[in-house]
N, C-alpha and C. Protein backbone atom coordinates (compact mmCIF):
# COMPACT_ATOMS: atom_id res chain seq x y z
N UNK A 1 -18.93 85.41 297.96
CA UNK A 1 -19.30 85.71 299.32
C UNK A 1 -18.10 86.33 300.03
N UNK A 2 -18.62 87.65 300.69
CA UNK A 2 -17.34 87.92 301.70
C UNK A 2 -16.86 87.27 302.67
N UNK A 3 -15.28 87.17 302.95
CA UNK A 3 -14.67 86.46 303.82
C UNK A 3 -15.81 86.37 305.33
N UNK A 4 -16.04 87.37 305.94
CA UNK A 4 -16.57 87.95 306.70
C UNK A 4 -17.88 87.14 307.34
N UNK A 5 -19.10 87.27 306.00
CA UNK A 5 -19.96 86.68 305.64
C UNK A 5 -19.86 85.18 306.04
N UNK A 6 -18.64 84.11 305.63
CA UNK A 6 -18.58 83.05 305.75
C UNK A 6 -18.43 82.67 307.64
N UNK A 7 -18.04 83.55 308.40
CA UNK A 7 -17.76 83.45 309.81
C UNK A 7 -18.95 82.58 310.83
N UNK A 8 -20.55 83.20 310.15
CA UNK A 8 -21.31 82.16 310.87
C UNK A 8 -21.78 81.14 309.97
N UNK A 9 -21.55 80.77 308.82
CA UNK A 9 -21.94 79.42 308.83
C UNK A 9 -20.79 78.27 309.10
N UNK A 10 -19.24 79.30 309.00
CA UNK A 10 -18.24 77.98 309.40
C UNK A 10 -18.61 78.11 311.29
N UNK A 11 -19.06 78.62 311.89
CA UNK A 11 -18.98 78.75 313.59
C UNK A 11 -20.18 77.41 313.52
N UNK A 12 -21.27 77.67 312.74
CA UNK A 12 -22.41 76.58 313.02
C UNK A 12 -21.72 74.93 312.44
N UNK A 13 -21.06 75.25 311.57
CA UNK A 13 -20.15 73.90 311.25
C UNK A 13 -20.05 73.57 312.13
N UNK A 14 -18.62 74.38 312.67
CA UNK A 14 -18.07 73.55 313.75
C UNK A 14 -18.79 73.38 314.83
N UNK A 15 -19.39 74.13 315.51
CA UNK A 15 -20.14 73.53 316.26
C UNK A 15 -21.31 72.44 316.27
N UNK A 16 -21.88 72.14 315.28
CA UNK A 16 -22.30 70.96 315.03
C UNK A 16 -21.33 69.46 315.03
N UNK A 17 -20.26 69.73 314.23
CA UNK A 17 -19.36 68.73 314.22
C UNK A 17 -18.71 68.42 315.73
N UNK A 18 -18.72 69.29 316.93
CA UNK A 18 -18.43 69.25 318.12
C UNK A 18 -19.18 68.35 318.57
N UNK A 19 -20.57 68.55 318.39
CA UNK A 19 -21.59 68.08 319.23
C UNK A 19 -21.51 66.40 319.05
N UNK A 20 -21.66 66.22 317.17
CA UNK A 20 -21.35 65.06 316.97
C UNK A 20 -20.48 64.66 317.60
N UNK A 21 -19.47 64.90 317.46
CA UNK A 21 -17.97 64.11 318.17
C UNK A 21 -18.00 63.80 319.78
N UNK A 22 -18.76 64.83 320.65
CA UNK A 22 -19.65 64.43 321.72
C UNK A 22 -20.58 63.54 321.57
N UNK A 23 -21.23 62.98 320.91
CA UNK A 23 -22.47 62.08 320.64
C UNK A 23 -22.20 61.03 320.29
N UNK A 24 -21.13 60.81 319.57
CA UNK A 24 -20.53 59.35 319.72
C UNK A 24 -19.36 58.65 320.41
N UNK A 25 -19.30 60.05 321.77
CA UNK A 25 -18.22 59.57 322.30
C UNK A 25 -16.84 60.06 322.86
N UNK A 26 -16.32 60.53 321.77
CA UNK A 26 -15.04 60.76 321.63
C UNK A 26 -13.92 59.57 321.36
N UNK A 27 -13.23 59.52 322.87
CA UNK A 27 -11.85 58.48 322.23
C UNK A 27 -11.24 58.53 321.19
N UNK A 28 -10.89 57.44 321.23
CA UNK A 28 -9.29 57.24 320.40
C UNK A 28 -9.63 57.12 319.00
N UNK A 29 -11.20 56.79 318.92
CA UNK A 29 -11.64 56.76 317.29
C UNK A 29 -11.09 57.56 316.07
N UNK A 30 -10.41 57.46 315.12
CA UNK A 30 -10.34 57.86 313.89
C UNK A 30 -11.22 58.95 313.75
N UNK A 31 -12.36 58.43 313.36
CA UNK A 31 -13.49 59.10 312.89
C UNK A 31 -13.64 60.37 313.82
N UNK A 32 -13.62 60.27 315.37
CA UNK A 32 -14.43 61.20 316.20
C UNK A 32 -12.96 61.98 316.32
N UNK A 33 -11.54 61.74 316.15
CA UNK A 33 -10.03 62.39 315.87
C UNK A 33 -10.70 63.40 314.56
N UNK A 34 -10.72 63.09 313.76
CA UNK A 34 -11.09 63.86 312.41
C UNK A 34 -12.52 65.10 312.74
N UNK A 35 -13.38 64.66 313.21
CA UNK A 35 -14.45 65.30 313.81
C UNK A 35 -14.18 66.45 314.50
N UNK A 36 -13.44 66.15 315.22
CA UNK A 36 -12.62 66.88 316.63
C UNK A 36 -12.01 68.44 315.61
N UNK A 37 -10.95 67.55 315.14
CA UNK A 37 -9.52 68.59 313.78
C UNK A 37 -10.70 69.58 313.24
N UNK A 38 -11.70 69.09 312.67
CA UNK A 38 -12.42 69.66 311.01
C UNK A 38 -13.33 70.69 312.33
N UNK A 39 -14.22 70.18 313.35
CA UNK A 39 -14.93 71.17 314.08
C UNK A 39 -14.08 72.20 314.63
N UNK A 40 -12.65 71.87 315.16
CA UNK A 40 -11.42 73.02 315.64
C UNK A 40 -11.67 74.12 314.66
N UNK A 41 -11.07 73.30 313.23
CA UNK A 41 -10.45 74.34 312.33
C UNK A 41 -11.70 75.57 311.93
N UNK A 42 -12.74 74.76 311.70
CA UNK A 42 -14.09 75.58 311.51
C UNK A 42 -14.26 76.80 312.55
N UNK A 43 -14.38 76.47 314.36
CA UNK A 43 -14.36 77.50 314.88
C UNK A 43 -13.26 78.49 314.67
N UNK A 44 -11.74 77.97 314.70
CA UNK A 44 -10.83 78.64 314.45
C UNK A 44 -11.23 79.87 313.55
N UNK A 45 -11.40 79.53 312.09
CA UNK A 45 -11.90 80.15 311.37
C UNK A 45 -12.65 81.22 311.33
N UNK A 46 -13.93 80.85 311.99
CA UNK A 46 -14.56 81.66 311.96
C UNK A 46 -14.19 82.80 312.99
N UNK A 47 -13.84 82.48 314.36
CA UNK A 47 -13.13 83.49 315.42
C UNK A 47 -12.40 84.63 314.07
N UNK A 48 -11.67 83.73 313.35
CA UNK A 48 -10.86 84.89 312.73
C UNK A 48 -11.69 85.87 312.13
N UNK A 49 -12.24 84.99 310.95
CA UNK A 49 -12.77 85.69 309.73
C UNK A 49 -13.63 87.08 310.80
N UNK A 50 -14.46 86.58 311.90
CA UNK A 50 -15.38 87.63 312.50
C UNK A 50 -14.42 88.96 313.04
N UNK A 51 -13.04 88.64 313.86
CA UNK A 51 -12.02 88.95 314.24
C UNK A 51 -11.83 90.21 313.11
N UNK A 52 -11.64 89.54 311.82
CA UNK A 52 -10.99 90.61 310.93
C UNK A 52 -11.77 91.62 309.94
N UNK A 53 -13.00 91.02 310.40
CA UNK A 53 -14.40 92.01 310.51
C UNK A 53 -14.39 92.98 311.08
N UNK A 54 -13.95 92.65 311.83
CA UNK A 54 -14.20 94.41 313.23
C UNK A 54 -13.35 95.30 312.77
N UNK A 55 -12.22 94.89 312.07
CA UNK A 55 -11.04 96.30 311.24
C UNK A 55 -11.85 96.71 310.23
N UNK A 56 -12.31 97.96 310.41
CA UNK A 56 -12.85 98.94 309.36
C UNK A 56 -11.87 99.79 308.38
N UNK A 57 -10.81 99.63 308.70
CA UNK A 57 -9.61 100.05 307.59
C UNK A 57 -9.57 99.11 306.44
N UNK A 58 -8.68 99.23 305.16
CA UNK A 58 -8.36 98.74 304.22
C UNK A 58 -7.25 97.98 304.36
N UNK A 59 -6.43 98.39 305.50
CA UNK A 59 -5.60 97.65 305.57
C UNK A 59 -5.26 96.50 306.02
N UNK A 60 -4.88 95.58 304.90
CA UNK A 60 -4.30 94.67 304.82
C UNK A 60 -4.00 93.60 306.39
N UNK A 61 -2.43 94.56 306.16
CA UNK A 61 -1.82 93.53 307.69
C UNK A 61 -2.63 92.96 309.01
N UNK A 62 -3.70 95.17 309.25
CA UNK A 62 -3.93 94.73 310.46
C UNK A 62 -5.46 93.86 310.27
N UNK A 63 -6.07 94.09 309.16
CA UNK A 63 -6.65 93.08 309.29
C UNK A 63 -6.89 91.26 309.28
N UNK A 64 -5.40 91.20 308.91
CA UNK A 64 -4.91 89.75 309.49
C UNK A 64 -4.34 89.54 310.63
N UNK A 65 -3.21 90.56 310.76
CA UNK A 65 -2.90 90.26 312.60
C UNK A 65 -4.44 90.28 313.60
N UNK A 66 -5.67 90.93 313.66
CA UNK A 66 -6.86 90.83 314.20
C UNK A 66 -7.22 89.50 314.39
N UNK A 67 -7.53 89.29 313.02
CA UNK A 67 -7.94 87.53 312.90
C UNK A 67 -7.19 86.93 313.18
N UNK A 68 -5.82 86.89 313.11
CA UNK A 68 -4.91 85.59 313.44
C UNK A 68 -5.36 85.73 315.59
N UNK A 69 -4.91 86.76 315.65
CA UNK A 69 -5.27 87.35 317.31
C UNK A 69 -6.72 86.82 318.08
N UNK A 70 -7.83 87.25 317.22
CA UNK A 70 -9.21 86.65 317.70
C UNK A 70 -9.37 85.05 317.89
N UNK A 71 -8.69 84.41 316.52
CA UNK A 71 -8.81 82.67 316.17
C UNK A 71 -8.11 82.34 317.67
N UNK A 72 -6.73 83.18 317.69
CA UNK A 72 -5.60 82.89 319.54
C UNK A 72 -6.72 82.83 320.26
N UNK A 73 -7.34 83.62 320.80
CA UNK A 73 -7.83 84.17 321.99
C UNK A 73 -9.07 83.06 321.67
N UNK A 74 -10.32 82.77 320.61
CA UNK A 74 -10.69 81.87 320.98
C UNK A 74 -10.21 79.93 321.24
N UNK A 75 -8.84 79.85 320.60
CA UNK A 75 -8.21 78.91 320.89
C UNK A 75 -8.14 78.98 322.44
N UNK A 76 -7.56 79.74 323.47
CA UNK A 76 -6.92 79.92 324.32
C UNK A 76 -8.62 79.57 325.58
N UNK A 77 -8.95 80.14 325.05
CA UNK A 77 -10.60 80.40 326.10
C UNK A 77 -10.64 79.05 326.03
N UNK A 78 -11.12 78.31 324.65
CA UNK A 78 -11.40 76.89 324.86
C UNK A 78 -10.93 75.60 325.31
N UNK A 79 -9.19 76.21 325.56
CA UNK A 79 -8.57 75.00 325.88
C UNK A 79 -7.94 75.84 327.53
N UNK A 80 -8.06 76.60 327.79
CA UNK A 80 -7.87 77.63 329.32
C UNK A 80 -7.78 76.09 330.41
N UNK A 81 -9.65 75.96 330.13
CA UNK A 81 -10.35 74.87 331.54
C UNK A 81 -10.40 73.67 331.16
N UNK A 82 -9.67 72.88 330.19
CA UNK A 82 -10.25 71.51 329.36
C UNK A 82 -9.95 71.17 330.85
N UNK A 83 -10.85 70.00 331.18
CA UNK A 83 -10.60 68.38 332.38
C UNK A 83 -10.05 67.60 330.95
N UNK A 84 -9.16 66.50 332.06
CA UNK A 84 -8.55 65.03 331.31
C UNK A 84 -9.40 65.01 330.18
N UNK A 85 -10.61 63.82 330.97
CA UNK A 85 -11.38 63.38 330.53
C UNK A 85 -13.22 63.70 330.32
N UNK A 86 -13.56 64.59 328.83
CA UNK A 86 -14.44 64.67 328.90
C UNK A 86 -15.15 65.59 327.64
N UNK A 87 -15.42 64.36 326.95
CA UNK A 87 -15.64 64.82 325.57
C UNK A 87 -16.86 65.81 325.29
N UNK A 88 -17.82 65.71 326.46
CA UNK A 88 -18.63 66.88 326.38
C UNK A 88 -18.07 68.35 326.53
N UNK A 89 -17.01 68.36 327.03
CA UNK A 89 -16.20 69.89 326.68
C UNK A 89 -16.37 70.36 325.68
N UNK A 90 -15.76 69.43 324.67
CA UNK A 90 -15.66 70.31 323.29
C UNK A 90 -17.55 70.35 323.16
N UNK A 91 -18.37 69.20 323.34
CA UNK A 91 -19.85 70.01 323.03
C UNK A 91 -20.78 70.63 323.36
N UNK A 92 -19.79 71.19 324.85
CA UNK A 92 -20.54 72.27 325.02
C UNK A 92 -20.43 73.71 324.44
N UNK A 93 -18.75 73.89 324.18
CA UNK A 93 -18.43 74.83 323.03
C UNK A 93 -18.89 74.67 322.18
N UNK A 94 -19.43 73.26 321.55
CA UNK A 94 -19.58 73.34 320.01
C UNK A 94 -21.33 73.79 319.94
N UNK A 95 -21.83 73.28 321.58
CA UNK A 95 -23.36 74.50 321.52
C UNK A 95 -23.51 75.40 321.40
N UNK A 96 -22.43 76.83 321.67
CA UNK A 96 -22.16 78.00 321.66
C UNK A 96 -21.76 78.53 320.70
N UNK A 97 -21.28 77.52 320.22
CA UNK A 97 -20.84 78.10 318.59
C UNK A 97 -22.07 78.13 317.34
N UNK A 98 -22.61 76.87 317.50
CA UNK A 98 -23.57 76.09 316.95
C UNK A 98 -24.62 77.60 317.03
N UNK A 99 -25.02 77.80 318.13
CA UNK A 99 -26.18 79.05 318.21
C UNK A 99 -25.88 80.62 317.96
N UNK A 100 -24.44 80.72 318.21
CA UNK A 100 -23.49 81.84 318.06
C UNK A 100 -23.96 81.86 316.29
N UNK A 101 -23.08 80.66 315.36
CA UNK A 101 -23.77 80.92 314.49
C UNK A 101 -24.86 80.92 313.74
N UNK A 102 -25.65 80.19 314.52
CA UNK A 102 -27.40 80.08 313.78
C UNK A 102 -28.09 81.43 314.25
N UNK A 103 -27.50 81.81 314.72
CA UNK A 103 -28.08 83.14 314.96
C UNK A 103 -27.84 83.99 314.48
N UNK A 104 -26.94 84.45 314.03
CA UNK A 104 -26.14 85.41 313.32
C UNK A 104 -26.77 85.13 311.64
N UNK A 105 -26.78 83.87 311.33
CA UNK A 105 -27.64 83.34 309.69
C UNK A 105 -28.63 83.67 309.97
N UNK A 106 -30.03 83.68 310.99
CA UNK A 106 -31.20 83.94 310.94
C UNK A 106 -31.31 85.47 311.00
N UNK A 107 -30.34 86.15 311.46
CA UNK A 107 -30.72 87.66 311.48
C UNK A 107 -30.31 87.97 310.18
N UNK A 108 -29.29 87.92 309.48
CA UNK A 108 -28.61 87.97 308.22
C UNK A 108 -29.72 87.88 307.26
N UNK A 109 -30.08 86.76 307.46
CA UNK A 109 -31.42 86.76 306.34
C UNK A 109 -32.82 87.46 306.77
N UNK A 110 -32.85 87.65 307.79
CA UNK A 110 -34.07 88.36 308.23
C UNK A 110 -33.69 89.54 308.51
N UNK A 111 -32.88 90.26 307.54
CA UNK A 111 -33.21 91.95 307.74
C UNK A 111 -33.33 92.24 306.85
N UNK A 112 -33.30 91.83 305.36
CA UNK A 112 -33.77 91.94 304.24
C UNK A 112 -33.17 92.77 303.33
N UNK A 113 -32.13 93.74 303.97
CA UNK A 113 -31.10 94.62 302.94
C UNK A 113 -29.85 94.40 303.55
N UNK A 114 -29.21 94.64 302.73
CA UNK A 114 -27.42 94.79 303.09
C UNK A 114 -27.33 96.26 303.52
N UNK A 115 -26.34 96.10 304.28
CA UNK A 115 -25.26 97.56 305.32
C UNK A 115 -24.86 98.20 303.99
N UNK A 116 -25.00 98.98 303.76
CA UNK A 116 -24.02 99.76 302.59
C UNK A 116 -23.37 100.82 303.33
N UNK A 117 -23.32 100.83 304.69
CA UNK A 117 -22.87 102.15 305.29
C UNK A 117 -23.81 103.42 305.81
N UNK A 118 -23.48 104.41 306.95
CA UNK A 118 -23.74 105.18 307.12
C UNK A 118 -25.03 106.23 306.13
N UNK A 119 -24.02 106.50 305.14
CA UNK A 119 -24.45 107.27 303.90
C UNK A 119 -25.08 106.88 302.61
N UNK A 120 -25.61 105.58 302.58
CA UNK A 120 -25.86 104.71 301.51
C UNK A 120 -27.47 104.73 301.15
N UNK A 121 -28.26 105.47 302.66
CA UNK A 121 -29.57 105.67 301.76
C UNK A 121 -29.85 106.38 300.60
């Protein structure tokens, strides 16, 4: 599977794992700490992987400086407005992500051919 490809089902990860970690709470728990890390790293991820999608060159670098840049910028958005206290933050991002990527999987599979490009008919 292309890097690329993997962007919405790790976005629906994490955003599921958000929601959970909203649903039981949050706090100081272990469990809902780990929840929290694994749903981060997932959106992280995917910001990138989609990030380094949009470079239509071969190259290399800039298509990692992109992604490292996109994963920033959605780090930065999500933690911009955090309040103290309030574990529904992260699930309301993790709704946006959650549909960001279930949506992106339902069209994926419901167009029935792959992009081969411009010139590929």
């Amino acid at each position: 599977m292309a890097p690329a490809k993997l962007a919405a089902p790790l976005a629906l990860a994490g955003g599921l794992l958000w929601i959970l970690h909203a649903l039981i709470g949050g706090g100081s728990d272990p469990f809902a700490a780990v929840l929290h890390f694994l749903g981060l790293a997932c959106v992280l991820a995917a910001a990138g992987l989609f990030g380094s999608g949009l470079v239509k060159s071969d190259a290399v670098g800039m298509r990692v400086l992109v992604g490292l840049a996109s994963a920033l910028l959605a780090l930065s958005v999500v933690e911009a407005f955090r309040p103290p206290d309030s574990a529904w933050y992260d699930g309301g991002w993790g709704i946006v992500a959650a549909l960001l990527g279930g949506i992106a999987l339902v069209r994926r599979r419901g167009s029935g051919r792959t992009s081969g490009g411009a010139h590929s008919r």
